[in-house]
N, C-alpha and C. Protein backbone atom coordinates (compact mmCIF):
# COMPACT_ATOMS: atom_id res chain seq x y z
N UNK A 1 -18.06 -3.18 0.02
CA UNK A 1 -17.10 -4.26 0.15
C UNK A 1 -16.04 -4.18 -0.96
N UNK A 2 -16.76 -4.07 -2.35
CA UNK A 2 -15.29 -3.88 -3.60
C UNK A 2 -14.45 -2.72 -3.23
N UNK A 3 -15.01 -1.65 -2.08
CA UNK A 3 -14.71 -0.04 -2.19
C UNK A 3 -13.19 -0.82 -1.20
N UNK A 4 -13.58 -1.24 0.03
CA UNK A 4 -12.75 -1.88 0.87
C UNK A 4 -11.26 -2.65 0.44
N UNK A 5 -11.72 -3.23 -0.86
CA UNK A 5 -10.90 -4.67 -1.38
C UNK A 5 -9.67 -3.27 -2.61
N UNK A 6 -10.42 -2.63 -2.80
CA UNK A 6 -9.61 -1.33 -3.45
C UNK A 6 -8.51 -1.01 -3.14
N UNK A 7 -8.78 -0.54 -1.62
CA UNK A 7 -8.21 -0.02 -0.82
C UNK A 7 -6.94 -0.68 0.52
N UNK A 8 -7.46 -1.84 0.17
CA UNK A 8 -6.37 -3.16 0.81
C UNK A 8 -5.84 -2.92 -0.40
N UNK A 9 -5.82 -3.39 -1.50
CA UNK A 9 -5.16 -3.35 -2.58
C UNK A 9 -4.04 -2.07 -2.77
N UNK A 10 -4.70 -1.23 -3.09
CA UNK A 10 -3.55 0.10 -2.77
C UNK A 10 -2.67 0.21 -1.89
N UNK A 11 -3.25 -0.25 -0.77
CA UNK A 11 -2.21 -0.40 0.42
C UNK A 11 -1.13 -0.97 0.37
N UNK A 12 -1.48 -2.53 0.09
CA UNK A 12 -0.37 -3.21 -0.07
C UNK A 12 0.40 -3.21 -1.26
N UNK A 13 -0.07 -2.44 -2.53
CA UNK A 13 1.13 -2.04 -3.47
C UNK A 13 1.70 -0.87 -2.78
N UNK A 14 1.44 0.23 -2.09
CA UNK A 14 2.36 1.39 -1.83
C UNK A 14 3.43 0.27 -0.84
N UNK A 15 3.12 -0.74 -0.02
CA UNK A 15 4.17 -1.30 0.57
C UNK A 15 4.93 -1.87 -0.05
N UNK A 16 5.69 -1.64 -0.59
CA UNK A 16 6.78 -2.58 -1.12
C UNK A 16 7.88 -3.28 -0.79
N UNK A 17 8.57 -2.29 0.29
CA UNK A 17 9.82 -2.68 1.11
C UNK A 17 9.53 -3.73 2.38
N UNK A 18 10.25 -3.58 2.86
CA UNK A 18 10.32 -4.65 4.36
C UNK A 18 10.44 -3.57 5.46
N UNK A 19 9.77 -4.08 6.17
CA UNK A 19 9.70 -3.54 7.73
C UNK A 19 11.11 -3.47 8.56
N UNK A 20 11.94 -2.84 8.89
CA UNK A 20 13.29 -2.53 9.18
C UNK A 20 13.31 -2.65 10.85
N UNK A 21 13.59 -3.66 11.84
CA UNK A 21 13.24 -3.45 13.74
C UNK A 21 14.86 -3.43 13.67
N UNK A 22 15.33 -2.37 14.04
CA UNK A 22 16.88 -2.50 14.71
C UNK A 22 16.86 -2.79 16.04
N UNK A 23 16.94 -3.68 16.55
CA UNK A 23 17.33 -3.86 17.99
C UNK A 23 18.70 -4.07 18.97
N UNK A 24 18.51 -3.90 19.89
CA UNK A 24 19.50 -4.10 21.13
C UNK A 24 19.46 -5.14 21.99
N UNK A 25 18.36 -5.81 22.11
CA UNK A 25 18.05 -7.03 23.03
C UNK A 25 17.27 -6.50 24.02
N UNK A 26 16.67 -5.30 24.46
CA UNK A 26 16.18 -4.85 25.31
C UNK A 26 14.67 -5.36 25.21
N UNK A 27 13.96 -4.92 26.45
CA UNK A 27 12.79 -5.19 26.51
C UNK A 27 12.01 -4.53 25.56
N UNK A 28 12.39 -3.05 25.25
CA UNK A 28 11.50 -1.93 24.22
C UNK A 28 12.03 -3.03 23.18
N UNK A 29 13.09 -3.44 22.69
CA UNK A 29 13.28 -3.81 21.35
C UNK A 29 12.12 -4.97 21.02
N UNK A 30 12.12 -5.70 22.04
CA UNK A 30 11.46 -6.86 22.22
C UNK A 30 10.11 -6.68 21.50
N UNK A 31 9.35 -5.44 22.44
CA UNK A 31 8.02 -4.83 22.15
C UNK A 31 7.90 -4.17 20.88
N UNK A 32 8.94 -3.44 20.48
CA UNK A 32 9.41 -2.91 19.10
C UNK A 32 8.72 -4.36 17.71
N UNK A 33 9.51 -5.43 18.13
CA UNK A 33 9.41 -6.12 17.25
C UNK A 33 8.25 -6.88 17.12
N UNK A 34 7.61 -7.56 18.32
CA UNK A 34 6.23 -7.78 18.09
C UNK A 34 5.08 -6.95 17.34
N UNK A 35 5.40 -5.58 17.83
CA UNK A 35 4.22 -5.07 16.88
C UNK A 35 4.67 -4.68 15.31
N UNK A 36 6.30 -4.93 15.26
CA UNK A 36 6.88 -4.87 13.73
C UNK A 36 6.03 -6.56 12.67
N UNK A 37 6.50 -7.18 13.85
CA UNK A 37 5.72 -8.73 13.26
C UNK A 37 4.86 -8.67 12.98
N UNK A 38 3.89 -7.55 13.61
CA UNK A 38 2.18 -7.73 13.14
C UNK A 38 1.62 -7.05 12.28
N UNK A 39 2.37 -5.87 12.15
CA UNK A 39 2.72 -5.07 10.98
C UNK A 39 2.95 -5.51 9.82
N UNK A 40 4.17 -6.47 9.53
CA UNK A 40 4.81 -7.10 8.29
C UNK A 40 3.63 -8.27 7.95
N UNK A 41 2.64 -8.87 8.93
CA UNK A 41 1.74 -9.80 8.54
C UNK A 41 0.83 -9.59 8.05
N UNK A 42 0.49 -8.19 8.74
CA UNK A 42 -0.95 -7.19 8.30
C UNK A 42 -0.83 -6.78 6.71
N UNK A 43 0.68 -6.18 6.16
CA UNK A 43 0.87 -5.82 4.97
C UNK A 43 1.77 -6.47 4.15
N UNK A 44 1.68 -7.83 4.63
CA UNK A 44 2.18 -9.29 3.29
C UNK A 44 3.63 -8.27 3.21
N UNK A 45 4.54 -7.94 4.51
CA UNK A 45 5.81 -7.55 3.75
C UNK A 45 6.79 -8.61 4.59
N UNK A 46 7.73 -8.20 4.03
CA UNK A 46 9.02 -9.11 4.81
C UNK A 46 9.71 -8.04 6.10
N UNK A 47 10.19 -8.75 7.40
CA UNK A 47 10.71 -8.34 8.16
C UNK A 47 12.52 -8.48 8.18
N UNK A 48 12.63 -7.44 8.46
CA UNK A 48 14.13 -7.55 8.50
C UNK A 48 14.96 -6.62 9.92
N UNK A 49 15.71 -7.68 10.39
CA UNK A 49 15.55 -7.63 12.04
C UNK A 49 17.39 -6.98 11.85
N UNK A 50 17.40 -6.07 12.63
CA UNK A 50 18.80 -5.20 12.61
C UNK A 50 19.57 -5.16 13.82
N UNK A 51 21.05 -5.50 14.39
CA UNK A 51 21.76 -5.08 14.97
C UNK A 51 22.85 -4.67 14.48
N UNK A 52 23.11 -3.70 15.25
CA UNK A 52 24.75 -2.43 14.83
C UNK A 52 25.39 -2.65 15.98
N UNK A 53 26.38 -3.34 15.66
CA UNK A 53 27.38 -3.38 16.57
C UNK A 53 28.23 -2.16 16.91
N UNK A 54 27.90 -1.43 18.14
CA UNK A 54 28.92 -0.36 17.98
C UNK A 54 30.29 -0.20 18.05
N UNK A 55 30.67 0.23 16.60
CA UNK A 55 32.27 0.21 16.54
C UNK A 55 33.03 1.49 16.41
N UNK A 56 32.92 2.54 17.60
CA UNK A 56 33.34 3.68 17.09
C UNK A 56 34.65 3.85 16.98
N UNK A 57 34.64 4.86 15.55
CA UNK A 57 36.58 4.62 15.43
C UNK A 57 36.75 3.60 14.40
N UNK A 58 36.10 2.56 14.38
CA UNK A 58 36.24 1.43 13.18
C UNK A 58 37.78 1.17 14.02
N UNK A 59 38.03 1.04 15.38
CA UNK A 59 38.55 0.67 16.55
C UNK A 59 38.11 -1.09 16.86
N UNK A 60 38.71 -2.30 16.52
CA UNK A 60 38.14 -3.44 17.20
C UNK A 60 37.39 -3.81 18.14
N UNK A 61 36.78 -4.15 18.55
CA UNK A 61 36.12 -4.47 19.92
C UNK A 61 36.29 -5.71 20.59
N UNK A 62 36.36 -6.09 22.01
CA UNK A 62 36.40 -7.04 22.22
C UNK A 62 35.82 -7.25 23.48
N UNK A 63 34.68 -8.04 23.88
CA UNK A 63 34.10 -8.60 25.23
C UNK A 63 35.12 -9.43 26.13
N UNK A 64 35.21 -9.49 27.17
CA UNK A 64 35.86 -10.61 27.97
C UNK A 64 34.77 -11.05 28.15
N UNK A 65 35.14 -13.01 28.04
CA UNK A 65 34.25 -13.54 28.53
C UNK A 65 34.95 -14.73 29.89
N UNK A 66 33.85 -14.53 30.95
CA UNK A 66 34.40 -15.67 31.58
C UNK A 66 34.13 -17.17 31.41
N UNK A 67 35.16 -18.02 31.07
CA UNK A 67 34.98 -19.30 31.18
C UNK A 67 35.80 -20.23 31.83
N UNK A 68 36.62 -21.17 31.62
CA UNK A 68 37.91 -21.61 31.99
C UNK A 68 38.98 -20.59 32.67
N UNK A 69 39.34 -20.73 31.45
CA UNK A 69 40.12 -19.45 30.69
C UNK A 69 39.33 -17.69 30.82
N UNK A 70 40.58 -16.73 31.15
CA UNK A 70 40.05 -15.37 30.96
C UNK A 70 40.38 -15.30 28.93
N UNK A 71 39.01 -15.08 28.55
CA UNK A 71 39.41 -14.83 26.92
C UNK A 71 38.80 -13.60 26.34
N UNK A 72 38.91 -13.38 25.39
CA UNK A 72 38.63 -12.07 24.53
C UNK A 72 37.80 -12.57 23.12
N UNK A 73 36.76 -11.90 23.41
CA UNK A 73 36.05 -12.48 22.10
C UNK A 73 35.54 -11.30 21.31
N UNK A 74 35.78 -11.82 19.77
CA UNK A 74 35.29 -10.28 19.31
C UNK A 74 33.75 -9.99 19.39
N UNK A 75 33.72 -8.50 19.44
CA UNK A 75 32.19 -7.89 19.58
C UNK A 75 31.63 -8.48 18.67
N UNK A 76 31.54 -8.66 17.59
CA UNK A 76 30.94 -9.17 16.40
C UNK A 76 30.40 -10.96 16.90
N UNK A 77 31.29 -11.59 17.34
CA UNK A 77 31.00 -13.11 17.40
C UNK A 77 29.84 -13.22 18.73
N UNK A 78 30.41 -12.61 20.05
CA UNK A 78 29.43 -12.15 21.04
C UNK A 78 27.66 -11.63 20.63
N UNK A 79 27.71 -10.60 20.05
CA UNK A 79 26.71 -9.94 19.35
C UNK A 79 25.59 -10.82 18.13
N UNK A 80 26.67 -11.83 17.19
CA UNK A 80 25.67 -12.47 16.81
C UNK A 80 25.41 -13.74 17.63
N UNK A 81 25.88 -14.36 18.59
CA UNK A 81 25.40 -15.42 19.68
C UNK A 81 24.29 -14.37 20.57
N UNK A 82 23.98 -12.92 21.03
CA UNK A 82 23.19 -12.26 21.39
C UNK A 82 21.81 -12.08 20.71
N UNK A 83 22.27 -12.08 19.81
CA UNK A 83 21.11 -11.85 18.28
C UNK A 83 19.72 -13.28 18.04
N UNK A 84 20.95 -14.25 18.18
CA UNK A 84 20.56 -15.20 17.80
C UNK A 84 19.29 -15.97 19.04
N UNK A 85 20.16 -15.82 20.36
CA UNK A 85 19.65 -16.22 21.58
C UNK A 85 18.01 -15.03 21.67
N UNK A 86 18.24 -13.82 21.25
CA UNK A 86 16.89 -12.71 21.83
C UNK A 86 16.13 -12.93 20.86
N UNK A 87 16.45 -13.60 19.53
CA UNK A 87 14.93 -14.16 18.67
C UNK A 87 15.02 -15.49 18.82
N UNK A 88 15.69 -15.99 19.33
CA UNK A 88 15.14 -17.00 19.38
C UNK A 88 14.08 -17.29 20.92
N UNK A 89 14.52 -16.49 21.48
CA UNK A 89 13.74 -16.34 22.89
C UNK A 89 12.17 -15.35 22.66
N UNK A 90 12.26 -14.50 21.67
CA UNK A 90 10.87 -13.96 20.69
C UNK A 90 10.09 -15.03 20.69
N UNK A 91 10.62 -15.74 19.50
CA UNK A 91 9.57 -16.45 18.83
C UNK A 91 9.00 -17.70 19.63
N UNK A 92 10.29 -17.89 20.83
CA UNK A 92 10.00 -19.45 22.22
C UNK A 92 8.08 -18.48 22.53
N UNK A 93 8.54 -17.61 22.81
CA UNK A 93 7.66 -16.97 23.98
C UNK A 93 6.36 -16.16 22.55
N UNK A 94 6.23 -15.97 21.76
CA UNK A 94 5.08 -15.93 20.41
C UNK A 94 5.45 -16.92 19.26
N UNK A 95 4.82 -18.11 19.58
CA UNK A 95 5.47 -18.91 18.51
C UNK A 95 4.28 -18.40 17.28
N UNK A 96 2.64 -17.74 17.74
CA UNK A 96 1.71 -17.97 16.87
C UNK A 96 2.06 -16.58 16.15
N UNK A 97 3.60 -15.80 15.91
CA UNK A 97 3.51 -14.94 15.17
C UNK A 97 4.77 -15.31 14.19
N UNK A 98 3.77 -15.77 12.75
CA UNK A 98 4.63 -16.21 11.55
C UNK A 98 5.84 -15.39 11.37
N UNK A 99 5.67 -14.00 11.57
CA UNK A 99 6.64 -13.08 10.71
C UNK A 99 8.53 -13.33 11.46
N UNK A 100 8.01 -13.36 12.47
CA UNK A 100 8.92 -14.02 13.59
C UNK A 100 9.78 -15.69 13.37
N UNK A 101 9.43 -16.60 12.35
CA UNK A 101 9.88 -17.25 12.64
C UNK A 101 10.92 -17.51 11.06
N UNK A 102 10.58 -16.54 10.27
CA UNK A 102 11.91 -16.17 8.90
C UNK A 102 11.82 -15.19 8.86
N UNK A 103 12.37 -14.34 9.72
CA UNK A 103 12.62 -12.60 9.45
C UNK A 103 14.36 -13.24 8.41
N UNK A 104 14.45 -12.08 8.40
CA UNK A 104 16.04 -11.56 7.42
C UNK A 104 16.73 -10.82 8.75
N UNK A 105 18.00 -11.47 9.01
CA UNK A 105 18.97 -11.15 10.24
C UNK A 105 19.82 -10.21 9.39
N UNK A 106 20.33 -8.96 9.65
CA UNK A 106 21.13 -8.53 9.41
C UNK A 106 22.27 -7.74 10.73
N UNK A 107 23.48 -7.96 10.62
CA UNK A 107 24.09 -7.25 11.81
C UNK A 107 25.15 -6.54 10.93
N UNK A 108 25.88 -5.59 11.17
CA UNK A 108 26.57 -4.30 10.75
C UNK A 108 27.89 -3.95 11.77
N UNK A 109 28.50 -3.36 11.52
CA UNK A 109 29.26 -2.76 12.88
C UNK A 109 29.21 -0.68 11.99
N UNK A 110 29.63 -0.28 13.19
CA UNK A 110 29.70 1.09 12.99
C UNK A 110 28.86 2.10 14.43
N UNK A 111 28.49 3.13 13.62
CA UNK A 111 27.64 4.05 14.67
C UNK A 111 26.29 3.96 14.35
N UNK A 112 25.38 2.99 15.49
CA UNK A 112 24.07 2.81 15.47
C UNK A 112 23.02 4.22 14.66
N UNK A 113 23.06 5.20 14.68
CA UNK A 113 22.14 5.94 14.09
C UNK A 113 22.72 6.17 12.58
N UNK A 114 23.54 6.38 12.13
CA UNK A 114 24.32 6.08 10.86
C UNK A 114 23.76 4.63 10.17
N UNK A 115 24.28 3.62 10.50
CA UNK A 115 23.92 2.32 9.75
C UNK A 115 22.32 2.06 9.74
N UNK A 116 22.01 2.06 10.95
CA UNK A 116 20.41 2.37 10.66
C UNK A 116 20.14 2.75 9.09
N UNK A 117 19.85 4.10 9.05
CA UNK A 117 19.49 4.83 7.96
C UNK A 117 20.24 3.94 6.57
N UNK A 118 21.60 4.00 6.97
CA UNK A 118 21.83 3.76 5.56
C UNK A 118 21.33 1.93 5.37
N UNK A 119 21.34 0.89 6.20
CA UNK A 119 20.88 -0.16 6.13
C UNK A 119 19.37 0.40 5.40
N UNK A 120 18.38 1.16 5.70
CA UNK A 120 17.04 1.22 5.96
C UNK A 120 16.56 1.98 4.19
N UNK A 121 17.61 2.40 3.67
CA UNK A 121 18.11 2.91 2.04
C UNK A 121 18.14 2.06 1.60
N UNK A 122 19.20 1.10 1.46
CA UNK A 122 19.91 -0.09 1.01
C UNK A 122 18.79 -0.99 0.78
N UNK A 123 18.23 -1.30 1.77
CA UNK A 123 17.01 -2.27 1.98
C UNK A 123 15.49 -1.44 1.21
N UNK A 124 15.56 -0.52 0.77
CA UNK A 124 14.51 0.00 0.64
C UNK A 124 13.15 0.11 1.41
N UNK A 125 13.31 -0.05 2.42
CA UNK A 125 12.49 -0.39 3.94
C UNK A 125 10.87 1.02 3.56
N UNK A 126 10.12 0.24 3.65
CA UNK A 126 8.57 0.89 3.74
C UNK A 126 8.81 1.64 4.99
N UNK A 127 9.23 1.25 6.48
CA UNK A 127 9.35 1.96 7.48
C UNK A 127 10.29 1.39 8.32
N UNK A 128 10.45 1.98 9.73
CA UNK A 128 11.27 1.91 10.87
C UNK A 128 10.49 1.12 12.00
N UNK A 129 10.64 0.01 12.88
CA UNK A 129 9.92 0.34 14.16
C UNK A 129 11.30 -0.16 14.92
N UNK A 130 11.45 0.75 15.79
CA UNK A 130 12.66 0.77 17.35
C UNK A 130 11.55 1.07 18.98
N UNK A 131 12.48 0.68 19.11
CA UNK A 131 12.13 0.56 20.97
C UNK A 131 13.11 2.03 21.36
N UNK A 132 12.63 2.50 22.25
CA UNK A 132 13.22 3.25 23.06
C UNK A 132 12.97 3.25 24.16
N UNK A 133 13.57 3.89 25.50
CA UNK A 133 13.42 3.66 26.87
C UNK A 133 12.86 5.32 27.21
N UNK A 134 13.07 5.99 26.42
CA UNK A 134 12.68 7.24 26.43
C UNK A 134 12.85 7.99 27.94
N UNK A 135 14.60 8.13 28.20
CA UNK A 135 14.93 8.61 29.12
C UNK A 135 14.89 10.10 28.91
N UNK A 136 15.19 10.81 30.18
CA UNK A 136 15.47 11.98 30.04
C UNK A 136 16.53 12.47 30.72
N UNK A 137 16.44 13.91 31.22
CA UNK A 137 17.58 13.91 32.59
C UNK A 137 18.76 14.67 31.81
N UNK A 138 19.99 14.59 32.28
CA UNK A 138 20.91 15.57 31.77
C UNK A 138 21.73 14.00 30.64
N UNK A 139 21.74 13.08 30.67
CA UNK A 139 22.23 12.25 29.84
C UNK A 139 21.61 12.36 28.85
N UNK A 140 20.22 12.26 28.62
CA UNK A 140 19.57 12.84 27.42
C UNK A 140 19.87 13.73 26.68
N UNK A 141 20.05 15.27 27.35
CA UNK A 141 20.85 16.41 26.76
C UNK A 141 21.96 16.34 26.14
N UNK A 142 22.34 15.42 26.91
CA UNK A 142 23.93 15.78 26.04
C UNK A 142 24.37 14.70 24.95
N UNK A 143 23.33 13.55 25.39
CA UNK A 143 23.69 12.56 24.05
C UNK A 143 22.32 12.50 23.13
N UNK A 144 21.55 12.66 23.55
CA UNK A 144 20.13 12.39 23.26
C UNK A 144 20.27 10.53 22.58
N UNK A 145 18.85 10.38 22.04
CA UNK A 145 18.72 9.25 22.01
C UNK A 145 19.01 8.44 20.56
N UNK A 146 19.04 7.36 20.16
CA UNK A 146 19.24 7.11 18.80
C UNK A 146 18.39 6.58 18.46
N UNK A 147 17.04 6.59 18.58
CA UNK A 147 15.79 6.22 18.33
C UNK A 147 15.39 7.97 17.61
N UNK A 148 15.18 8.85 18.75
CA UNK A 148 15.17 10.50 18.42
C UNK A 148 16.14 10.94 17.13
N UNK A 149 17.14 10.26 17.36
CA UNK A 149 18.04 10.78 15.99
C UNK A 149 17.59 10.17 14.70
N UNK A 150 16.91 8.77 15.08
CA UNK A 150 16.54 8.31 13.43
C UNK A 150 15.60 8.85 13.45
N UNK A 151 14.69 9.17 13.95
CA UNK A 151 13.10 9.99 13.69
C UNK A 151 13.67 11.15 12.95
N UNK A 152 14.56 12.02 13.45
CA UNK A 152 14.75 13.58 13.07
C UNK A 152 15.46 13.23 12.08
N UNK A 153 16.06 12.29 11.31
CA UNK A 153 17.05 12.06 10.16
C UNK A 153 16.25 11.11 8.91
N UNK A 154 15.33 10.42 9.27
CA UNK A 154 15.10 9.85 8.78
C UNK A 154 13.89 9.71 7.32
N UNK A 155 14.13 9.82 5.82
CA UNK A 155 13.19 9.90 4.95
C UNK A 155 12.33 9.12 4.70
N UNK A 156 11.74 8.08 5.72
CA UNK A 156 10.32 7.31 5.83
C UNK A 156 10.32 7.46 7.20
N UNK A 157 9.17 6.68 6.94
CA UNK A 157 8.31 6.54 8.48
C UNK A 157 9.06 5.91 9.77
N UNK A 158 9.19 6.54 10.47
CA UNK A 158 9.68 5.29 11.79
C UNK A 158 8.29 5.47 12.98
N UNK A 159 8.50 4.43 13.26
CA UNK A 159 7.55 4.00 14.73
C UNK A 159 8.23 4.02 15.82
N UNK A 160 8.23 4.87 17.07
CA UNK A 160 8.64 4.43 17.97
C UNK A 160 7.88 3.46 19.41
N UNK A 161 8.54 2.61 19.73
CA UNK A 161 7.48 1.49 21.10
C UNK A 161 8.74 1.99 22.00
N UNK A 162 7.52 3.10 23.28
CA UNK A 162 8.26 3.41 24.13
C UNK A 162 8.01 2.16 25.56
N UNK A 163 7.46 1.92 25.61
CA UNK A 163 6.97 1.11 26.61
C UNK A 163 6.61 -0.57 26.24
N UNK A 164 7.50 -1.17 27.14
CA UNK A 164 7.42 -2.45 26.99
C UNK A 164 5.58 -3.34 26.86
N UNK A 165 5.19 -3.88 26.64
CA UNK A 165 3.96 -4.42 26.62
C UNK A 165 3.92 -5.44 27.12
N UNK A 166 2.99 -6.45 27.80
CA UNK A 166 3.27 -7.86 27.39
C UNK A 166 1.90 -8.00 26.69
N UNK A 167 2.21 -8.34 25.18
CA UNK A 167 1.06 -8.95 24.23
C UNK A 167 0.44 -10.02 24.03
């Protein structure tokens, strides 16, 4: 039992950083982050929940939205009303997972496999967990995935959740 209490101990000093879930709003992200939550609870760390707005070009972005009015809203304002609505729809639907209900929001603009990493530096992040849909096919080839690109780029651990769950 002291051999055990050792060894929790070690554990949770090599963890130091926060658990890093970049998401998209997707269902993998969804699944991504539940088992990131159980993760960050298991090893007393902090979660820190990621969207990258893609801005390629450092080019503006802008959604139309319909309302009244035809209007233009920037990607950024859209994206964090997106952000906000898919955890908060997390934690509606697992309220009994603590880590979930004060993660650290961070959103970015740029090129999703880029900010990743460098967010995941910055933050000093223990690890990665992302969702992927883990397509294949000739779209794969030629873009491959940005889940695959942070794995092959990346100097810690990432997790990938290919498949949605319900937990």
């Amino acid at each position: 039992m002291a051999e055990q209490k050792q060894g929790d101990a070690k554990l949770h000093a090599a963890v130091r950083g926060p658990i890093l879930v970049p998401v998209d709003f997707s269902d993998y992200s969804e699944a991504a982050l539940l088992l990131a939550s159980d993760l960050a609870a298991g090893l007393g760390t902090r979660l820190v929940i990621l969207h990258v707005v893609h801005d390629p070009l450092n080019m503006p972005g802008y959604y139309a939205r319909m309302a009244r009015k035809k209007t233009l809203t920037r990607m950024e304002d859209v994206a964090g009303e997106m952000l906000d609505e898919f955890l908060a729809g997390v934690a509606k639907r697992h309220p009994e997972r603590e880590a979930l209900h004060k993660p650290e929001l961070l959103m970015v603009k740029g090129i999703p496999v880029t900010r990743i990493l460098q967010v995941a530096e910055k933050q000093k992040a223990c690890m990665v967990v992302m969702g992927s849909k883990g397509t294949t096919g000739l779209r794969h080839l030629l873009l491959g995935s940005v889940a695959e690109q942070v794995v092959g780029l990346a100097r810690l651990p990432v997790t990938i959740v290919k498949e949605h769950k319900k937990y």
